[in-house]
N, C-alpha and C. Protein backbone atom coordinates (compact mmCIF):
# COMPACT_ATOMS: atom_id res chain seq x y z
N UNK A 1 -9.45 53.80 -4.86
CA UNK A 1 -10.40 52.77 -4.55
C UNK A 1 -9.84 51.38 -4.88
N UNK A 2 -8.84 51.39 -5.81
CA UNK A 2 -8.79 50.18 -6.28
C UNK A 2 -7.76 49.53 -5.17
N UNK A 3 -6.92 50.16 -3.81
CA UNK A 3 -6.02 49.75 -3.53
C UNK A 3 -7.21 48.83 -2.19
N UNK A 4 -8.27 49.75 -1.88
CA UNK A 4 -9.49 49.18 -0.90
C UNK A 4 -9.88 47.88 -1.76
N UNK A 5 -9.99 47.84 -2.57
CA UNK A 5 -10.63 46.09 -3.33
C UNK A 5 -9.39 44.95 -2.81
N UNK A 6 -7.94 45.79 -2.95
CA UNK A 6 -7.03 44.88 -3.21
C UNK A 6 -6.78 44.25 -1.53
N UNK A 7 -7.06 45.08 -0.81
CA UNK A 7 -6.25 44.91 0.68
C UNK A 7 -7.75 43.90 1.05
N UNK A 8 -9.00 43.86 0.60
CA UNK A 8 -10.12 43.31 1.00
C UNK A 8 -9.77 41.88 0.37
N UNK A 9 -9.23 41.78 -0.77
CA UNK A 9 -9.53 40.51 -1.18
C UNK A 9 -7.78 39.55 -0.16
N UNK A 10 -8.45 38.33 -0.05
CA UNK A 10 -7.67 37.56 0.98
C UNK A 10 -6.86 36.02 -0.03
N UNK A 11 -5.55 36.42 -0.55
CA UNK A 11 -5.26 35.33 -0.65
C UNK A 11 -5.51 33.55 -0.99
N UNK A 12 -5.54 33.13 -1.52
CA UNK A 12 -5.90 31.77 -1.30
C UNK A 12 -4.92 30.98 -1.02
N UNK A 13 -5.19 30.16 0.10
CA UNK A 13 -4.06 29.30 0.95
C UNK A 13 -4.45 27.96 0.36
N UNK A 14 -3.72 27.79 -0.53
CA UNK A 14 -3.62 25.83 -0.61
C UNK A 14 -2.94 25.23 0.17
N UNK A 15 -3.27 23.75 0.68
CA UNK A 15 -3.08 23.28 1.48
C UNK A 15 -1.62 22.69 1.08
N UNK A 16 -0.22 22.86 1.62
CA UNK A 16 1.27 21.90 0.92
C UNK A 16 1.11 20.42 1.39
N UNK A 17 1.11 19.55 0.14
CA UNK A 17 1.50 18.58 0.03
C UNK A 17 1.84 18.29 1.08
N UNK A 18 1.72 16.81 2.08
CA UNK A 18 1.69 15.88 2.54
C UNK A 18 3.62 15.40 2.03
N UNK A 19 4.50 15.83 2.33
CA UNK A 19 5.99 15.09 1.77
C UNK A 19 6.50 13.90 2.43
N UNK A 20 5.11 13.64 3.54
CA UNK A 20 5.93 12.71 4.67
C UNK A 20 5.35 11.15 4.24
N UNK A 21 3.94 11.33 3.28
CA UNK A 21 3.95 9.92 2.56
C UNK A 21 3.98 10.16 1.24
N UNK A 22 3.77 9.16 0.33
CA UNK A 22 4.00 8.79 -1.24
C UNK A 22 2.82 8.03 -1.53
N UNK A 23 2.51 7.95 -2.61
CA UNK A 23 1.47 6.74 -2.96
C UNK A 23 2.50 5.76 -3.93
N UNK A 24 2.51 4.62 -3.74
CA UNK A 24 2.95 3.79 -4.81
C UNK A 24 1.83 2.35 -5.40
N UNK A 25 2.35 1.98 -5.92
CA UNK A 25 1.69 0.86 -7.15
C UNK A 25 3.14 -0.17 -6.82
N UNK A 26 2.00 -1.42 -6.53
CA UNK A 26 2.82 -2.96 -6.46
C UNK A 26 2.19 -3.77 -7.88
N UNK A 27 3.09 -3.89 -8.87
CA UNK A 27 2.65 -4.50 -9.49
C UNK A 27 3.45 -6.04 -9.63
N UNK A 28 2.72 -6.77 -10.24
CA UNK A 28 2.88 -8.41 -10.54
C UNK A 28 3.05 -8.43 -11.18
N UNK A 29 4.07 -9.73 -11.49
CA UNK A 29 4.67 -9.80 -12.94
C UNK A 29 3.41 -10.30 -13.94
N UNK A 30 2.11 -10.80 -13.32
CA UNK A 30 1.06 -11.17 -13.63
C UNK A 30 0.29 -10.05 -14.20
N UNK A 31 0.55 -8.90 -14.01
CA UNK A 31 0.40 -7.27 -14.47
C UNK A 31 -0.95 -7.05 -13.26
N UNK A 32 -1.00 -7.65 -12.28
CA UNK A 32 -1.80 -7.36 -11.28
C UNK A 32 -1.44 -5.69 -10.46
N UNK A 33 -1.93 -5.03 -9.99
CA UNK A 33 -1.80 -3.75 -9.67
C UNK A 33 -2.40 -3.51 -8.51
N UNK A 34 -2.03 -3.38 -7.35
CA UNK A 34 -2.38 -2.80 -5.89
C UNK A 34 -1.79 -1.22 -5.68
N UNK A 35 -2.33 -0.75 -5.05
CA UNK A 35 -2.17 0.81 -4.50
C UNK A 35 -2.29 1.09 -2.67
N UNK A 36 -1.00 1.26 -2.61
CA UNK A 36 -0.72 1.60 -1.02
C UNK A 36 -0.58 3.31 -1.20
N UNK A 37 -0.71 3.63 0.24
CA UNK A 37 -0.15 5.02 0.56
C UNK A 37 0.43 4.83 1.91
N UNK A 38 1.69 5.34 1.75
CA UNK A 38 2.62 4.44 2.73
C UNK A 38 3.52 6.03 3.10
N UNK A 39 4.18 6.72 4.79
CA UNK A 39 4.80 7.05 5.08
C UNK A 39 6.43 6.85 4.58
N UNK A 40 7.21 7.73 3.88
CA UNK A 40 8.55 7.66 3.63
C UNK A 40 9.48 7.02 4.67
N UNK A 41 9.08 6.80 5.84
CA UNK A 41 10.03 5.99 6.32
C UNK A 41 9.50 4.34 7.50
N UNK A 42 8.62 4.21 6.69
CA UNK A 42 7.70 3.20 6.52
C UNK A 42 8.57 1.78 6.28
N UNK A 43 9.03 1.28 7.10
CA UNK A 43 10.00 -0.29 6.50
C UNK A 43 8.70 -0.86 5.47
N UNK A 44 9.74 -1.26 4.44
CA UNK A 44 9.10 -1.25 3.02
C UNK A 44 8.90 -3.30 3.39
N UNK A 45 9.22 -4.13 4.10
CA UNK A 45 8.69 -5.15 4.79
C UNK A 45 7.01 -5.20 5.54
N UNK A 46 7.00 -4.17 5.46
CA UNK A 46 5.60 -3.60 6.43
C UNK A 46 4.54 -4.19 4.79
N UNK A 47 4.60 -2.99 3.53
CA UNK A 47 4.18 -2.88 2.38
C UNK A 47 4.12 -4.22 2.07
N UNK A 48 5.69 -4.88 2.09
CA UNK A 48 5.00 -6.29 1.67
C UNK A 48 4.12 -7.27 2.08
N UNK A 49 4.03 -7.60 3.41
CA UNK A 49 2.96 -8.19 4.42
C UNK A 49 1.89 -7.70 3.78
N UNK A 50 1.63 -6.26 4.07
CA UNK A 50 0.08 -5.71 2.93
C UNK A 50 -0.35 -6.23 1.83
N UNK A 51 0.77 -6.30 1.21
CA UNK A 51 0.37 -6.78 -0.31
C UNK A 51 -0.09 -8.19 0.00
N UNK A 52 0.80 -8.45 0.72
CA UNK A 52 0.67 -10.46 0.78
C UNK A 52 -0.40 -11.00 1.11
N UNK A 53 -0.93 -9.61 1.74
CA UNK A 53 -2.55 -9.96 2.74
C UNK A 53 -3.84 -9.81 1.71
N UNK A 54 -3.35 -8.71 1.39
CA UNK A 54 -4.25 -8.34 0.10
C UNK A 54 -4.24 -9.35 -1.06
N UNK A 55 -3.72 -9.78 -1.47
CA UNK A 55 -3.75 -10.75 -2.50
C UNK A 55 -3.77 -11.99 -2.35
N UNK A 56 -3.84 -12.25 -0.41
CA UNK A 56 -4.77 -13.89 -0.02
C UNK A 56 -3.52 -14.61 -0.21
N UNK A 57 -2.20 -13.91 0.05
CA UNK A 57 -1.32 -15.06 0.63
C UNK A 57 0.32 -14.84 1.55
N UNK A 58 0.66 -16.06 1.94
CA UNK A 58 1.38 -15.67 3.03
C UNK A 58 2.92 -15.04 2.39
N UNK A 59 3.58 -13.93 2.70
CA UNK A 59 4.28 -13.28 2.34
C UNK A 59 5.63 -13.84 1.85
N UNK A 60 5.80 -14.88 2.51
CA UNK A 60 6.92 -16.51 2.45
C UNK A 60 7.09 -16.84 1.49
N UNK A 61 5.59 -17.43 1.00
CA UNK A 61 5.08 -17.87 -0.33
C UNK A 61 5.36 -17.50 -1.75
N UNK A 62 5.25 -15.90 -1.59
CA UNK A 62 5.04 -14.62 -2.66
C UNK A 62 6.82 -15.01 -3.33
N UNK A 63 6.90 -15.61 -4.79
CA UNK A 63 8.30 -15.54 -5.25
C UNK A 63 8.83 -16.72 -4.72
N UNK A 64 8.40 -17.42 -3.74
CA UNK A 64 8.95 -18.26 -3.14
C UNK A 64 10.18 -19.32 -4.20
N UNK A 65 9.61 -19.62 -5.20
CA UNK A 65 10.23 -20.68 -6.01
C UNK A 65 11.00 -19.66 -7.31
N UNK A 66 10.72 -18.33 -6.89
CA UNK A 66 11.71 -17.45 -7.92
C UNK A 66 13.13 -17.15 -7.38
N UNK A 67 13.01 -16.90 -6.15
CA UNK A 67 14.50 -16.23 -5.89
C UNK A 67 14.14 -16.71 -3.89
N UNK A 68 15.43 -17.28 -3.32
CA UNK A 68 14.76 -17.11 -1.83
C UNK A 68 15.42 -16.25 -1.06
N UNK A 69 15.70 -14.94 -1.83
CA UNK A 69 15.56 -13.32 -1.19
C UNK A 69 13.94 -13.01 -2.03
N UNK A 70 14.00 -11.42 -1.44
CA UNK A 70 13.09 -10.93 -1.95
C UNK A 70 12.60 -11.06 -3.33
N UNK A 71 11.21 -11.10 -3.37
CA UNK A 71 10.74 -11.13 -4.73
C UNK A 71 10.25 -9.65 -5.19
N UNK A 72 10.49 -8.76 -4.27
CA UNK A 72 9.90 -7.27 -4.78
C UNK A 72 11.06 -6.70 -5.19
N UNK A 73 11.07 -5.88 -6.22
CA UNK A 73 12.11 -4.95 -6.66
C UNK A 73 11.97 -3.78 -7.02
N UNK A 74 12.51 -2.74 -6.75
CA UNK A 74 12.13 -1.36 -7.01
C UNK A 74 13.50 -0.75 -8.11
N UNK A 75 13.13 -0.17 -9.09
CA UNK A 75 14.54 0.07 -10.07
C UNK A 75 15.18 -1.13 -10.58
N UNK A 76 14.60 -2.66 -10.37
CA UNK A 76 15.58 -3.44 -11.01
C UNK A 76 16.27 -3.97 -10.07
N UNK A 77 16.24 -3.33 -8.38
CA UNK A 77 17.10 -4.21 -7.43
C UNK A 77 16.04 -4.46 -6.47
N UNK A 78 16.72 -5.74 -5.53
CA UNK A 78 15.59 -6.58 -4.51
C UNK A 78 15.55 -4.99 -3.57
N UNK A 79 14.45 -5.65 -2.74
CA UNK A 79 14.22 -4.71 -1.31
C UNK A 79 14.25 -5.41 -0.23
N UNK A 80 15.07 -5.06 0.97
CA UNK A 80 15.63 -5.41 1.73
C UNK A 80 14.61 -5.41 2.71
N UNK A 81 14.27 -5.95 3.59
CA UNK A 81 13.12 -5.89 4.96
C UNK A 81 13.49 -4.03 5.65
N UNK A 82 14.58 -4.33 5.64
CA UNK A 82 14.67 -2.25 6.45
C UNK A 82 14.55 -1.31 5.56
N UNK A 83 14.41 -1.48 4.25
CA UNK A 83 14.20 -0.80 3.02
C UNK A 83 13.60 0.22 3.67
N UNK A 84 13.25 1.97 2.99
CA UNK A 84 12.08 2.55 3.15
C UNK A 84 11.83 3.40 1.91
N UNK A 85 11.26 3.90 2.04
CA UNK A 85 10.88 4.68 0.40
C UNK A 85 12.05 6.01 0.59
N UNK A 86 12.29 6.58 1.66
CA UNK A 86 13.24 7.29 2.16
C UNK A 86 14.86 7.22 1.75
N UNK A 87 15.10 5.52 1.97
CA UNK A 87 16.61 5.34 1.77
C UNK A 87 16.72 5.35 0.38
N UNK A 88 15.32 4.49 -0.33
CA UNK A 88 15.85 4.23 -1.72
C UNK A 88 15.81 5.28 -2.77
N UNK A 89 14.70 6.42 -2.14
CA UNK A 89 14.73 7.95 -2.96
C UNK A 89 13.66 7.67 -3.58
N UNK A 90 12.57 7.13 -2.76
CA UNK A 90 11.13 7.05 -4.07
C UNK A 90 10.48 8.15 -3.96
N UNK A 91 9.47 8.42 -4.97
CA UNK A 91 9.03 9.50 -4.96
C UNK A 91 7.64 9.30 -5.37
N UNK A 92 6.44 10.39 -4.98
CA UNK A 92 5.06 9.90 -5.18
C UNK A 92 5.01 8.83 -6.62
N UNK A 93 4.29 8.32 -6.05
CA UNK A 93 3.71 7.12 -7.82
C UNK A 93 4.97 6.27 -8.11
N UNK A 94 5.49 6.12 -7.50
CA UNK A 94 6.54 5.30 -8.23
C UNK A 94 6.14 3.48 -8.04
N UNK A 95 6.99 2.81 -8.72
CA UNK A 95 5.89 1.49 -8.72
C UNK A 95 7.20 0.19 -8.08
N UNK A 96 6.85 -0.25 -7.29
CA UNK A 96 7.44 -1.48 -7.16
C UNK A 96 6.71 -3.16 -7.56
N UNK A 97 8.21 -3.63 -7.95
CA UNK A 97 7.46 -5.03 -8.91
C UNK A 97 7.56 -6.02 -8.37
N UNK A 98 6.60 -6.94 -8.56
CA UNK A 98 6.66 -8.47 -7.61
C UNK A 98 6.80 -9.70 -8.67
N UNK A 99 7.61 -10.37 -8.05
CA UNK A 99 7.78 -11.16 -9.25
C UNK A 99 7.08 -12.64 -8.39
N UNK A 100 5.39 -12.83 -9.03
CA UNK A 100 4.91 -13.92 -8.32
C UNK A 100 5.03 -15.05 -9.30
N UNK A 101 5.12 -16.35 -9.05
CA UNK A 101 5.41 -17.60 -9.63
C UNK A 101 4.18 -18.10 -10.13
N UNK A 102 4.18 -18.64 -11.38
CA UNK A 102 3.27 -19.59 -12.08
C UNK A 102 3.30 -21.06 -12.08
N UNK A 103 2.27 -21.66 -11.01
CA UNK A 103 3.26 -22.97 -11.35
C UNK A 103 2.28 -23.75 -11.57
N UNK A 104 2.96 -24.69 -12.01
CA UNK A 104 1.59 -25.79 -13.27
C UNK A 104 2.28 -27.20 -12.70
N UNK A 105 1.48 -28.31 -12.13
CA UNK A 105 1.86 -29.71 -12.29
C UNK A 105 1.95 -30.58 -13.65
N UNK A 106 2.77 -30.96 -14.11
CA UNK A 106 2.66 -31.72 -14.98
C UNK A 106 2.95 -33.22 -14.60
N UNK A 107 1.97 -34.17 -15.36
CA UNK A 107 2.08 -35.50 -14.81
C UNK A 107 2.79 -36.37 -15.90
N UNK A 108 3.54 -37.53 -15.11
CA UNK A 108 4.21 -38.08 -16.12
C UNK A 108 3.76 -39.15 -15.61
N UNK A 109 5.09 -40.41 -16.28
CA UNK A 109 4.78 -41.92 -15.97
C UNK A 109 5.03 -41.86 -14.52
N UNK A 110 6.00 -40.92 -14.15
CA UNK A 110 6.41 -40.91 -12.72
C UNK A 110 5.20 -40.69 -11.89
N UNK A 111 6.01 -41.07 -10.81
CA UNK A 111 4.85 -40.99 -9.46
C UNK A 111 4.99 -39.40 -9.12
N UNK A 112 6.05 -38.58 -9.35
CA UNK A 112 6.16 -37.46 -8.36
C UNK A 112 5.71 -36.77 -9.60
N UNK A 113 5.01 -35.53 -8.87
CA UNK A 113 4.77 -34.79 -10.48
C UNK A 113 5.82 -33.62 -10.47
N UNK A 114 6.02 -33.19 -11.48
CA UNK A 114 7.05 -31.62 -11.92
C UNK A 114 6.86 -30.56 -11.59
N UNK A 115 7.38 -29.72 -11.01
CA UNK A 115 6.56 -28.33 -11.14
C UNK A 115 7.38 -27.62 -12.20
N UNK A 116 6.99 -26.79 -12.90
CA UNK A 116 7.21 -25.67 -14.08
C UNK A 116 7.05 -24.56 -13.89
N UNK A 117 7.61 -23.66 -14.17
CA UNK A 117 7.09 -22.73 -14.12
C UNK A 117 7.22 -21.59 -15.45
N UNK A 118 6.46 -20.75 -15.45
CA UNK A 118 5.93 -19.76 -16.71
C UNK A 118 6.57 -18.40 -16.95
């Protein structure tokens, strides 16, 4: 009898993982935190526009007065516009960093004011 219980009961099929996207985290050097879910071969230029949109500014802008390559970095190195999560070997959750600018006018005797940054 017990082999009739066994042939009756059916398996359970979990569904496999999704390998063709990732979720990642854009964070700011501001410790700001966004969450995409983005296809592995997704030009990682695409992600940034998103972010840029999401956070109410133009993508140009983002780092602009930090570096005038990219201001996103994944591992410590820039990301290239053809980047994809594919070439660089990311893997679910992994986090890429934005390095956005702080900038403060300071006024002097001068007419032009300073910019600084933080």
């Amino acid at each position: 009898m017990s082999q009739d219980v066994q042939s009756q009961v059916t398996p359970e099929v979990k569904p496999e993982p999704d390998n063709n996207t990732i979720n990642v985290k854009v964070v700011s050097s501001a410790g700001d935190e966004v969450f995409f879910k983005i296809k592995r071969t997704t030009k990682l230029s695409k992600l940034q526009g998103a972010y840029a949109n999401k956070v109410g500014k133009d993508v140009g802008s983002i780092g602009a007065f930090f570096s005038p390559s990219s201001p996103f970095l994944y591992d410590g190195t820039r990301i290239n516009d053809d980047d994809t999560p594919a070439s660089l070997d990311m893997e679910d959750n992994d986090t890429i960093d934005v390095m956005v600018e702080r900038a403060s006018y300071l006024h002097t005797s001068h007419t032009l004011p300073y910019l600084t940054f933080f």
